[in-house]
Protein backbone atom coordinates (compact mmCIF):
# COMPACT_ATOMS: atom_id res chain seq x y z
CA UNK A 1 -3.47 -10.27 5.30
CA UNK A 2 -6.67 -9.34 6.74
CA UNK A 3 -8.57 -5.71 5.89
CA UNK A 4 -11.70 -4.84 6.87
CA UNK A 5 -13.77 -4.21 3.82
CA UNK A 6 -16.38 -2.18 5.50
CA UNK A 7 -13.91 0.28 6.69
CA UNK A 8 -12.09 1.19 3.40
CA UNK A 9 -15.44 0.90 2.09
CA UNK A 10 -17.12 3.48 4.47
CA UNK A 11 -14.11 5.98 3.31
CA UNK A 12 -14.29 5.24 -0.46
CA UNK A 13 -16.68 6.36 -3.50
CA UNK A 14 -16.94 6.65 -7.10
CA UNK A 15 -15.90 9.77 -9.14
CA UNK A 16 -18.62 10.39 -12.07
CA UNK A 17 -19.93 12.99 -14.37
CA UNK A 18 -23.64 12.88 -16.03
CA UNK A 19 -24.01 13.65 -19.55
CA UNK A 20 -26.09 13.21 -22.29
CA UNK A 21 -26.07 9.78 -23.07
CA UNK A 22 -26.01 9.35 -19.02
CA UNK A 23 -23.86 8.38 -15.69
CA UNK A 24 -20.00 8.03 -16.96
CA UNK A 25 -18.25 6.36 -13.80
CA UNK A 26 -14.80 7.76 -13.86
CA UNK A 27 -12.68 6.18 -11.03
CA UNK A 28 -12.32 5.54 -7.33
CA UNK A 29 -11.61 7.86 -4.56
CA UNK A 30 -11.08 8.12 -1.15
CA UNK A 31 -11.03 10.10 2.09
CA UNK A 32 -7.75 11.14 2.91
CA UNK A 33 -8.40 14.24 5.61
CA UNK A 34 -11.62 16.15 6.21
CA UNK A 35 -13.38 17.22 3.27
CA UNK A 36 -10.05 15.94 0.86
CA UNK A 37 -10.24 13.03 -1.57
CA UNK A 38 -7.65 11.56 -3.69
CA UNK A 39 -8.10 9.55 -7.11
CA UNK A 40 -6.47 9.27 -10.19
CA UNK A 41 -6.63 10.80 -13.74
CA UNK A 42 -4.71 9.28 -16.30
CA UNK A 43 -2.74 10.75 -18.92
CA UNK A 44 -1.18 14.45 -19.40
CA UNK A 45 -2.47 16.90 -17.13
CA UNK A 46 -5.51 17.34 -18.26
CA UNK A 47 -8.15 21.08 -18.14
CA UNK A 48 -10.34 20.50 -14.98
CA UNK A 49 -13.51 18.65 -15.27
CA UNK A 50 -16.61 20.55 -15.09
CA UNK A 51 -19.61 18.41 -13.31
CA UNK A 52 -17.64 15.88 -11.08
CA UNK A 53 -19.25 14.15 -8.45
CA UNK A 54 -18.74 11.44 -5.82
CA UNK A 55 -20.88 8.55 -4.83
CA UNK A 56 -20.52 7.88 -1.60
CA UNK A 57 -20.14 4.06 -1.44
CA UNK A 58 -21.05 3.90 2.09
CA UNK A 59 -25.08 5.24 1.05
CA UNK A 60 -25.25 6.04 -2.01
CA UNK A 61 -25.11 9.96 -1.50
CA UNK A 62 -24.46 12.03 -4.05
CA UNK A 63 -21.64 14.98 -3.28
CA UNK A 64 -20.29 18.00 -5.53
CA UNK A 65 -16.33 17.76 -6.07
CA UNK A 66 -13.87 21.09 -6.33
CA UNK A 67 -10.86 22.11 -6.20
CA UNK A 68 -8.91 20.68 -8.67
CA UNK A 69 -5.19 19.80 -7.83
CA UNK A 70 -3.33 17.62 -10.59
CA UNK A 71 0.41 15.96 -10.04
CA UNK A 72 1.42 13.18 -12.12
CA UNK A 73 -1.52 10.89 -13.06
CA UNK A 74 -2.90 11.86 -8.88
CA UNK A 75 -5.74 14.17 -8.35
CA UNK A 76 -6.88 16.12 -5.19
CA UNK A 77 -10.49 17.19 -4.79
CA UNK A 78 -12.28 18.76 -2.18
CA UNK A 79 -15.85 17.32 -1.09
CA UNK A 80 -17.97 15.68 1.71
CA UNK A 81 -16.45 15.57 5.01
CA UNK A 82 -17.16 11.81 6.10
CA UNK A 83 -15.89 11.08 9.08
CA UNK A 84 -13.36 8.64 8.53
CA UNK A 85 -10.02 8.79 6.58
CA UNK A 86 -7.55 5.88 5.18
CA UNK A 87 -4.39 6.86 6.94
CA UNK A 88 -1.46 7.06 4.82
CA UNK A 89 1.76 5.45 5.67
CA UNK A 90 4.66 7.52 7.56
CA UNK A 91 7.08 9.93 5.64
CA UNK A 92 9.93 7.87 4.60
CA UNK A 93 8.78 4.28 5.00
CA UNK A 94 9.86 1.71 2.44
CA UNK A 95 8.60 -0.84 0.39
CA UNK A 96 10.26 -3.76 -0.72
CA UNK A 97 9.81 -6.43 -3.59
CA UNK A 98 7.75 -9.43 -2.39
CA UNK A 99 6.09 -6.57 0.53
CA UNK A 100 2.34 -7.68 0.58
CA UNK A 101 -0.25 -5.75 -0.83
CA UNK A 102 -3.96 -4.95 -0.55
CA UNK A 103 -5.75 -2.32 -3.50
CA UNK A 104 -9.76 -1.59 -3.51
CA UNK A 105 -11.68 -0.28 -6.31
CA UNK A 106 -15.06 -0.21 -7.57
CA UNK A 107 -14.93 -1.55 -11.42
CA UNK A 108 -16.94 0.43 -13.87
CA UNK A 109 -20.26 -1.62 -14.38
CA UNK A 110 -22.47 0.76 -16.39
CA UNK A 111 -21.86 -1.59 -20.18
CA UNK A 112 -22.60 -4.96 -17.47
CA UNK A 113 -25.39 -6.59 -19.11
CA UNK A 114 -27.30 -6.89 -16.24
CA UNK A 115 -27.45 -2.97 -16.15
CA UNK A 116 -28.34 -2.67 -19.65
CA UNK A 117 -31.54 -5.21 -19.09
CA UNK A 118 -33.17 -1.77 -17.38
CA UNK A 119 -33.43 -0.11 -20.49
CA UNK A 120 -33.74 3.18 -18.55
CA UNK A 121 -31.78 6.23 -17.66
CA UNK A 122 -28.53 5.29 -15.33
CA UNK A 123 -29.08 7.33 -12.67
CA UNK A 124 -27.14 7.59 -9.05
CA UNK A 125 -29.88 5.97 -7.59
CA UNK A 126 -29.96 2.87 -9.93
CA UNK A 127 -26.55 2.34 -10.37
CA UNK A 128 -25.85 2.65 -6.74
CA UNK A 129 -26.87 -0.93 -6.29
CA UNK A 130 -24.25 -2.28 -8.77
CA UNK A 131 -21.13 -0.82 -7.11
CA UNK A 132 -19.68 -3.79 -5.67
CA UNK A 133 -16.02 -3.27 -4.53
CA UNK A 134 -13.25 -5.38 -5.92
CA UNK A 135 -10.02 -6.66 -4.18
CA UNK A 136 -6.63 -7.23 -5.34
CA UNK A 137 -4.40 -8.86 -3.15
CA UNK A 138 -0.57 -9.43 -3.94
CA UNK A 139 2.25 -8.44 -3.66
CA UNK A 140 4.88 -5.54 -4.86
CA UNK A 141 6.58 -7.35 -7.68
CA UNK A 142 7.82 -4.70 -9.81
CA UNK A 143 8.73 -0.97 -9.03
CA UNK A 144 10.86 2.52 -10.41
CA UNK A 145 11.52 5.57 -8.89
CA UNK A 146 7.45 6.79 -8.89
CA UNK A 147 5.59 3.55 -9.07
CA UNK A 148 5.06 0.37 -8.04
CA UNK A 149 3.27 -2.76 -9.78
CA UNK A 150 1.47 -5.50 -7.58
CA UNK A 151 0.48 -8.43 -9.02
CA UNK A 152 -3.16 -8.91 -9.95
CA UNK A 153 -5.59 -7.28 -12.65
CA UNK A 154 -7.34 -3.60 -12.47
CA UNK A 155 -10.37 -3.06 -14.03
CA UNK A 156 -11.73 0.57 -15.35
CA UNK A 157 -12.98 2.42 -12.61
CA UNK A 158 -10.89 0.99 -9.88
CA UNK A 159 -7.81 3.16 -10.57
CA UNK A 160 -7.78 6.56 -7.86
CA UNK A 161 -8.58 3.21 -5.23
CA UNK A 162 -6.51 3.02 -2.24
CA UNK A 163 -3.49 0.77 -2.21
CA UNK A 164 -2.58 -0.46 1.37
CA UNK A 165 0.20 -2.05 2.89
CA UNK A 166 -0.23 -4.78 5.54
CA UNK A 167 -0.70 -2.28 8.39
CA UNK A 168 -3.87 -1.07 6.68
CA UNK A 169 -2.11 2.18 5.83
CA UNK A 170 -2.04 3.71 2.30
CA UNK A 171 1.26 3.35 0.47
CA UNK A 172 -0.01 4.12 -2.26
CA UNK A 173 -2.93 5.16 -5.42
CA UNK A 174 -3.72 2.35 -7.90
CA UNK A 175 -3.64 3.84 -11.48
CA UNK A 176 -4.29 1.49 -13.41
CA UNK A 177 -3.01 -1.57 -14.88
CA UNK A 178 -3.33 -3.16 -19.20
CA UNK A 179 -4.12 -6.16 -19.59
CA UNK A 180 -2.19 -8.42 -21.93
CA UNK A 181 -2.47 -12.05 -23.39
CA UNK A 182 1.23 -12.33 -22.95
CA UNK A 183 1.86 -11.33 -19.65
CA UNK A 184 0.62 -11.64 -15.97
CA UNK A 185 -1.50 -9.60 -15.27
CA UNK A 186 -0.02 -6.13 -13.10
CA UNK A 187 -1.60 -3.28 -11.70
CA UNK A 188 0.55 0.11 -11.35
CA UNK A 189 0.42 1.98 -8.60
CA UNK A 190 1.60 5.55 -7.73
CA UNK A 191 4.22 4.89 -4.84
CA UNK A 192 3.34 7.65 -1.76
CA UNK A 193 5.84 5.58 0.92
C-alpha cells in the first residue's frame, strides 16, 4: 500500500491553543472541502474552545479556527481554504476485517527532550520544525457499529488524523488508541464508510 506522504501532508495540520505556560498541541486535522476541517475531541461533548488554531503542516502558517460542530468524539471547524482536500470514501462503501489500512498524524512533541533543550517560549514558529508526521499502517482488525480498530499504536496528537483506505480515500478519523502492556497495541477509529 503506497500513499503519498506529501499529499496528505499538504492537506493536514495541527489543532493548538496558546496559553500561559505556552503552545498546547491538541490533535490533527485535515481538509475535507473548502475552508472545512475535521479532527477529533475526545470525551463528552465538550463547551467550545476559545483560541483554536491550525498549523498548517504544509508551511508552517498559522490560521484562526470557528465554527464549532461536535458529533460523537468528531469535530468540524471552519478555517483556511487550502487548496486540496482528502476525499472521503463513497456513501455506503464497506469495510471488512483484514481490509488494509493507512492513518497519519502528527504526535504531540512539545515534552520531547530535544524541545525542552531551547529553554525558550514554544512558539508556532519553533515548534513548526518538530512536526514530523507519523504513519500507521495495518489493517482493520477489530470493529462495532461506530468504530473501527487497526492495528498499530497512536500517539497524543495524532488522533483527528485521517484514516485511509487503500484507494487513498478517507474511511475514516483516528481517535485515538491506549496503550497497554497486555495487549497489542490498537488504534480506534471513527468509521465514516
Amino acid at each position: 500500500m503506497q500513499h503519498d506522504l506529501n499529499r496528505v501532508a499538504n492537506c493536514c495540520g495541527v489543532v493548538f491553543t496558546r496559553t500561559a505556560a505556552g503552545l498546547v498541541h491538541h490533535a490533527t486535522a485535515w481538509s475535507v472541502g473548502p475552508g472545512e476541517w475535521v479532527t477529533a475531541w475526545p470525551g463528552e461533548e465538550p463547551d467550545p474552545v476559545e483560541g483554536l488554531s491550525l498549523m498548517l503542516a504544509r508551511d508552517g502558517s498559522v490560521h484562526a479556527l470557528s465554527g464549532w460542530e461536535y458529533d460523537g468524539g468528531v469535530l468540524g471547524l471552519t478555517g483556511p481554504d487550502v487548496g486540496a482536500v482528502l476525499p472521503v470514501h463513497d456513501e455506503g462503501a464497506v469495510l471488512h476485517k483484514r481490509d488494509r489500512l493507512f492513518a497519519f498524524g502528527y504526535p504531540d512533541n512539545i515534552d520531547h527532550p530535544s524541545i525542552r533543550l531551547a529553554r525558550r517560549e514554544l512558539t508556532p514558529e519553533l515548534y513548526f520544525p518538530y512536526l514530523c508526521p507519523w504513519t500507521i499502517q495495518g489493517h482493520l482488525c477489530m470493529f462495532t457499529s461506530q468504530d473501527g480498530f487497526l492495528t498499530g499504536r497512536c500517539y497524543a496528537g495524532m488522533p483527528g488524523g485521517p484514516v485511509l483506505g487503500e484507494d487513498g480515500k478517507v474511511v475514516g478519523v483516528l481517535l485515538g488508541g491506549d496503550a497497554s502492556p497486555d495487549h497489542p497495541p490498537l488504534s480506534r477509529f471513527r468509521r465514516l464508510a
